[in-house]
N, C-alpha and C. Protein backbone atom coordinates (compact mmCIF):
# COMPACT_ATOMS: atom_id res chain seq x y z
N UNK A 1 -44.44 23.29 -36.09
CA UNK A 1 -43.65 22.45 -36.97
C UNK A 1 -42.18 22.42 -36.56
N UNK A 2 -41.74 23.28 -36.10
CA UNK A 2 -40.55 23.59 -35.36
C UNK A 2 -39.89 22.73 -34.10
N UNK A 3 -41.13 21.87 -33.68
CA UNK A 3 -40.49 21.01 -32.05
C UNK A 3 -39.40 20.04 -32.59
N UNK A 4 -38.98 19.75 -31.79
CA UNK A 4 -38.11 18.61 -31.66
C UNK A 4 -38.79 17.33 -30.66
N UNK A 5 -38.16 16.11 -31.30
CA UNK A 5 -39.15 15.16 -30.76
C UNK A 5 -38.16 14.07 -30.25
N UNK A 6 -38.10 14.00 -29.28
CA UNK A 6 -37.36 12.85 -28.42
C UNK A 6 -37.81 11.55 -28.38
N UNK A 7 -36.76 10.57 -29.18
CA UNK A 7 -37.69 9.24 -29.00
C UNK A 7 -37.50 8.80 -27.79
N UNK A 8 -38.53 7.65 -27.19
CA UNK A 8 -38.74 7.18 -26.19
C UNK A 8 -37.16 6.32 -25.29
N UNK A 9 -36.57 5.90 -26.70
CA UNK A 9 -35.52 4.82 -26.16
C UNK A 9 -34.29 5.76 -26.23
N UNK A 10 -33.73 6.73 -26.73
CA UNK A 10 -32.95 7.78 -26.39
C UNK A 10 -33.22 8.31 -25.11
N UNK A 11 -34.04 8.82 -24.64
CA UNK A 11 -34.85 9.67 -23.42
C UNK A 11 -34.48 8.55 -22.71
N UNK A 12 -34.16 7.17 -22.08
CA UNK A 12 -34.14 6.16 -21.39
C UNK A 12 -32.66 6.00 -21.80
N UNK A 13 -31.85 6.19 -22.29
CA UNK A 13 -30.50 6.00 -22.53
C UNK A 13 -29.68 7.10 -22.38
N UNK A 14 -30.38 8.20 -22.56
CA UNK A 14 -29.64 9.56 -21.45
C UNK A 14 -29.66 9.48 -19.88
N UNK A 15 -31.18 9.06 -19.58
CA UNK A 15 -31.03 8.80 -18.04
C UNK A 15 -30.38 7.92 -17.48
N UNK A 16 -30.10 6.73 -18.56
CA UNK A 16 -29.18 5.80 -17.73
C UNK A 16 -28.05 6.12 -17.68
N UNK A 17 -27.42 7.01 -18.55
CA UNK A 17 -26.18 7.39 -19.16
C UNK A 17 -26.08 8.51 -17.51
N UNK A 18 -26.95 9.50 -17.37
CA UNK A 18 -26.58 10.07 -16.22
C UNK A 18 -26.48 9.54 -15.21
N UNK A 19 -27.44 8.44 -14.66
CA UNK A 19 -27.16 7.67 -13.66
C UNK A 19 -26.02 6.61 -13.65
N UNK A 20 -26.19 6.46 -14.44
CA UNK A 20 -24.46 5.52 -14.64
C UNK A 20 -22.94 6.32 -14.21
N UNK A 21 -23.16 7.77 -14.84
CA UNK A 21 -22.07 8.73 -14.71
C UNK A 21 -22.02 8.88 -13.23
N UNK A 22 -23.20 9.32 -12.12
CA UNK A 22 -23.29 9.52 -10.72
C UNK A 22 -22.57 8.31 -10.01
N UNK A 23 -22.90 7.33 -10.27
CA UNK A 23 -22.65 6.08 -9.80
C UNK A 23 -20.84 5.77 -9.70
N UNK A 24 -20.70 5.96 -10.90
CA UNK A 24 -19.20 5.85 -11.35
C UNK A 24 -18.49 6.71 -10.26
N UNK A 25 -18.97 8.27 -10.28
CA UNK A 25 -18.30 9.18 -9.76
C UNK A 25 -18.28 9.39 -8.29
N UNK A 26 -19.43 8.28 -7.32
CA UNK A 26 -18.92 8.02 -6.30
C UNK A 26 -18.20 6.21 -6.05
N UNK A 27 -18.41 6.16 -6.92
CA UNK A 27 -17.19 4.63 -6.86
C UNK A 27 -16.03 5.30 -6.68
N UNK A 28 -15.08 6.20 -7.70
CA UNK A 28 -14.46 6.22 -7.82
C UNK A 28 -13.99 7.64 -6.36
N UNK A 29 -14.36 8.22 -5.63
CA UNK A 29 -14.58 8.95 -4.82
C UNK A 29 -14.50 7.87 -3.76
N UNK A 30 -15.29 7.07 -3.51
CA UNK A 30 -14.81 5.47 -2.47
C UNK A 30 -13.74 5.38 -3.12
N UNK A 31 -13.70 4.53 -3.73
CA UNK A 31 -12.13 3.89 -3.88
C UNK A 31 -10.82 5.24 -3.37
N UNK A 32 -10.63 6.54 -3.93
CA UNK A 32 -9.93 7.88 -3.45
C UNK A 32 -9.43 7.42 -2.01
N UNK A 33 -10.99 7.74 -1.34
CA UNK A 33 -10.94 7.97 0.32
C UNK A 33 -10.19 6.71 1.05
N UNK A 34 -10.60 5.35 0.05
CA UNK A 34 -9.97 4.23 0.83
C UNK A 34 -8.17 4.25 0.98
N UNK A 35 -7.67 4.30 -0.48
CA UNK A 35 -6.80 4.45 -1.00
C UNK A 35 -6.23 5.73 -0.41
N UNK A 36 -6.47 6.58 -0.18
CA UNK A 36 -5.46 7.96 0.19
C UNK A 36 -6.07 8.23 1.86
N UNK A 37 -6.96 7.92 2.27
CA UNK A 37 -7.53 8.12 3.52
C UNK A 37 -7.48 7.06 4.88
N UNK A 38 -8.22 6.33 4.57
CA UNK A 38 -8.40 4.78 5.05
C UNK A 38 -6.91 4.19 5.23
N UNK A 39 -6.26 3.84 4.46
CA UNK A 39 -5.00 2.79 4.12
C UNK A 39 -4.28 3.70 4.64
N UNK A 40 -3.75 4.79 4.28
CA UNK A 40 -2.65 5.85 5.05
C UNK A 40 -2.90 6.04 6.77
N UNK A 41 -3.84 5.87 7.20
CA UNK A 41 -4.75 5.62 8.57
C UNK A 41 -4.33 4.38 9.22
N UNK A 42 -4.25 3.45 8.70
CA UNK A 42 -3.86 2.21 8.82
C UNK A 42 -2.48 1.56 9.15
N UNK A 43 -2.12 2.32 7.80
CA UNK A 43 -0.47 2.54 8.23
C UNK A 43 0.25 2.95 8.43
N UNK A 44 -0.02 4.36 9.15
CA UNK A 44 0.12 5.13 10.38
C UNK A 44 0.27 4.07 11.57
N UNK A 45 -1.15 3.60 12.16
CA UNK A 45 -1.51 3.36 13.19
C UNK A 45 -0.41 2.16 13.42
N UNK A 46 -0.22 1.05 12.61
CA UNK A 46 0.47 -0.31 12.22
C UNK A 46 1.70 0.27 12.65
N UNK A 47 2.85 1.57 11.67
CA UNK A 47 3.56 1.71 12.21
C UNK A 47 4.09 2.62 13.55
N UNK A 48 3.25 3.34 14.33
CA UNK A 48 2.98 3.34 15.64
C UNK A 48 3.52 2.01 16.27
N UNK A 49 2.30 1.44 16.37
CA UNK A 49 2.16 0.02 16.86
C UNK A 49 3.67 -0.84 17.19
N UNK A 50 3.70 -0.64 15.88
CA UNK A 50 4.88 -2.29 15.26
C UNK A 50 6.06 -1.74 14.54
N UNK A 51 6.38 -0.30 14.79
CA UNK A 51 7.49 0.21 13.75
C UNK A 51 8.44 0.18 14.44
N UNK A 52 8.84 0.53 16.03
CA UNK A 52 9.77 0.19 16.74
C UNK A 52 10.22 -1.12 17.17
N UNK A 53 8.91 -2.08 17.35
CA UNK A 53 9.43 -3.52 17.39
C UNK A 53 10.05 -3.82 16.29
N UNK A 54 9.65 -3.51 15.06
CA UNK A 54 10.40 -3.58 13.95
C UNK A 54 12.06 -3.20 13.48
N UNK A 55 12.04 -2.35 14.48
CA UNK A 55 13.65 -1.63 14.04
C UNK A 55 14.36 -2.16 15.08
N UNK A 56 13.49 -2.57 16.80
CA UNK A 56 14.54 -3.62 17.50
C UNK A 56 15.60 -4.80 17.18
N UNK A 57 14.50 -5.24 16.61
CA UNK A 57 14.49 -6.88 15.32
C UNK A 57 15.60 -6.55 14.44
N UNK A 58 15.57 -5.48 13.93
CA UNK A 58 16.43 -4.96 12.35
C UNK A 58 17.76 -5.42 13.31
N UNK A 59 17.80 -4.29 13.95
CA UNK A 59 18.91 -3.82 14.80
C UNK A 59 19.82 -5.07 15.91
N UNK A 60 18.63 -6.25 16.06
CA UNK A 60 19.31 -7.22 17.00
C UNK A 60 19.76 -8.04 15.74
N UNK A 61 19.05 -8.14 13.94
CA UNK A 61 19.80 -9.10 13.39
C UNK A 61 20.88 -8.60 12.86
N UNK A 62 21.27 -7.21 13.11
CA UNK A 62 22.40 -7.04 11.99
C UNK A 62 23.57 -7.36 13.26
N UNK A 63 22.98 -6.71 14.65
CA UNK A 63 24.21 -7.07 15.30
C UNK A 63 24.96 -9.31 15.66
N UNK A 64 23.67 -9.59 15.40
CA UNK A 64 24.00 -10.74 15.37
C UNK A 64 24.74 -11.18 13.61
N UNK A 65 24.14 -10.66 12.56
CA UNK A 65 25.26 -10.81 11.46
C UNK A 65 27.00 -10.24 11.63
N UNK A 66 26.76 -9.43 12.37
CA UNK A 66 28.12 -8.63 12.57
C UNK A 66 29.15 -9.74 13.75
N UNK A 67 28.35 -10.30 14.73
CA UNK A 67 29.10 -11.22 15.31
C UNK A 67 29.63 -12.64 14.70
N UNK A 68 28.25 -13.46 13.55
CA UNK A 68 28.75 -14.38 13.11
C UNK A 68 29.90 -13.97 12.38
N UNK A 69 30.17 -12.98 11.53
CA UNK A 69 31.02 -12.69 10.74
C UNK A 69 32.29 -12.56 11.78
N UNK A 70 32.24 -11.83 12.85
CA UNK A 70 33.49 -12.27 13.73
C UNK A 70 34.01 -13.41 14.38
N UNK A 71 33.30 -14.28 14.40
CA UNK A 71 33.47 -15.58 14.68
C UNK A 71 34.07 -16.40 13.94
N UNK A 72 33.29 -16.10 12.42
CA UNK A 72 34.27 -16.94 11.15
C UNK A 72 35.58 -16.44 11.12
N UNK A 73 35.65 -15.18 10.87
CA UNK A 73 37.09 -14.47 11.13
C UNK A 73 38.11 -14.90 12.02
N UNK A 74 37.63 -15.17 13.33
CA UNK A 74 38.37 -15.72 14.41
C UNK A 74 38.76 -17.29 14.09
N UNK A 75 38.02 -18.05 13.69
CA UNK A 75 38.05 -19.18 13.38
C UNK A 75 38.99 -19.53 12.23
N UNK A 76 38.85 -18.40 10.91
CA UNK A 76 39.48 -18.66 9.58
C UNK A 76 41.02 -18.20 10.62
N UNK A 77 41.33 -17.35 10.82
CA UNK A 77 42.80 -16.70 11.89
C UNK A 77 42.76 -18.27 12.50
N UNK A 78 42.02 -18.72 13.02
CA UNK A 78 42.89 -19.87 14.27
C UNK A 78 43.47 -20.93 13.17
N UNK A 79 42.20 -21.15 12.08
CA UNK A 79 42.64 -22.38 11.51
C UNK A 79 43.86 -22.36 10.66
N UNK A 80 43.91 -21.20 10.02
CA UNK A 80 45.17 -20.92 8.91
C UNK A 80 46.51 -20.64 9.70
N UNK A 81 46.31 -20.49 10.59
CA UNK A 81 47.92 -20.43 11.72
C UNK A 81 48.63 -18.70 11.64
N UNK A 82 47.21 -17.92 11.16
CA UNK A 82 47.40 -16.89 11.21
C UNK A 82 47.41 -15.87 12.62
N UNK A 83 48.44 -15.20 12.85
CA UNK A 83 48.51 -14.71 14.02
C UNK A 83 48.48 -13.11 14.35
C-alpha cells in the first residue's frame, strides 16, 4: 500500500525535461568554444595577417593629415601677408 505510482505523462515529461537540459548544456558549451575559442583564433590570425598593413595605412594617413595641415598654414601665411 505504501508504493508510489508514477503517471505515465509525468514519467515522459521528466525525460524530456532531462533531455532538453543535455541539449541546452551542449548548445550552450558550442556557443562558449565559438565565442571564446574559435573567434579569438580568428582574430589572432586576421591580426597577424592584416595588423601591420593596418598600422602602415594609420601611419601614412596621419602623416598625410599632418602635411595638408601644413600646406593650409603655408597658404593662410602667404595669403594674409603674413611673414
Amino acid at each position: 500500500m505504501g508504493e508510489i505510482i508514477e503517471f505515465p505523462a509525468y514519467k515522459e515529461a521528466k525525460e524530456k525535461l532531462i533531455e532538453l537540459k543535455k541539449t541546452l548544456a551542449e548548445l550552450v558549451f558550442e556557443k562558449d568554444n565559438l565565442k571564446f575559442v574559435i573567434c579569438e583564433n580568428i582574430k589572432t590570425q586576421y591580426m597577424l595577417n592584416f595588423g601591420s598593413l593596418e598600422y602602415n595605412f594609420y601611419k601614412a594617413y596621419c602623416k598625410y593629415l599632418r602635411l595638408r595641415r601644413k600646406k593650409e598654414m603655408i597658404h593662410a601665411n602667404m595669403y594674409h601677408g603674413y611673414s
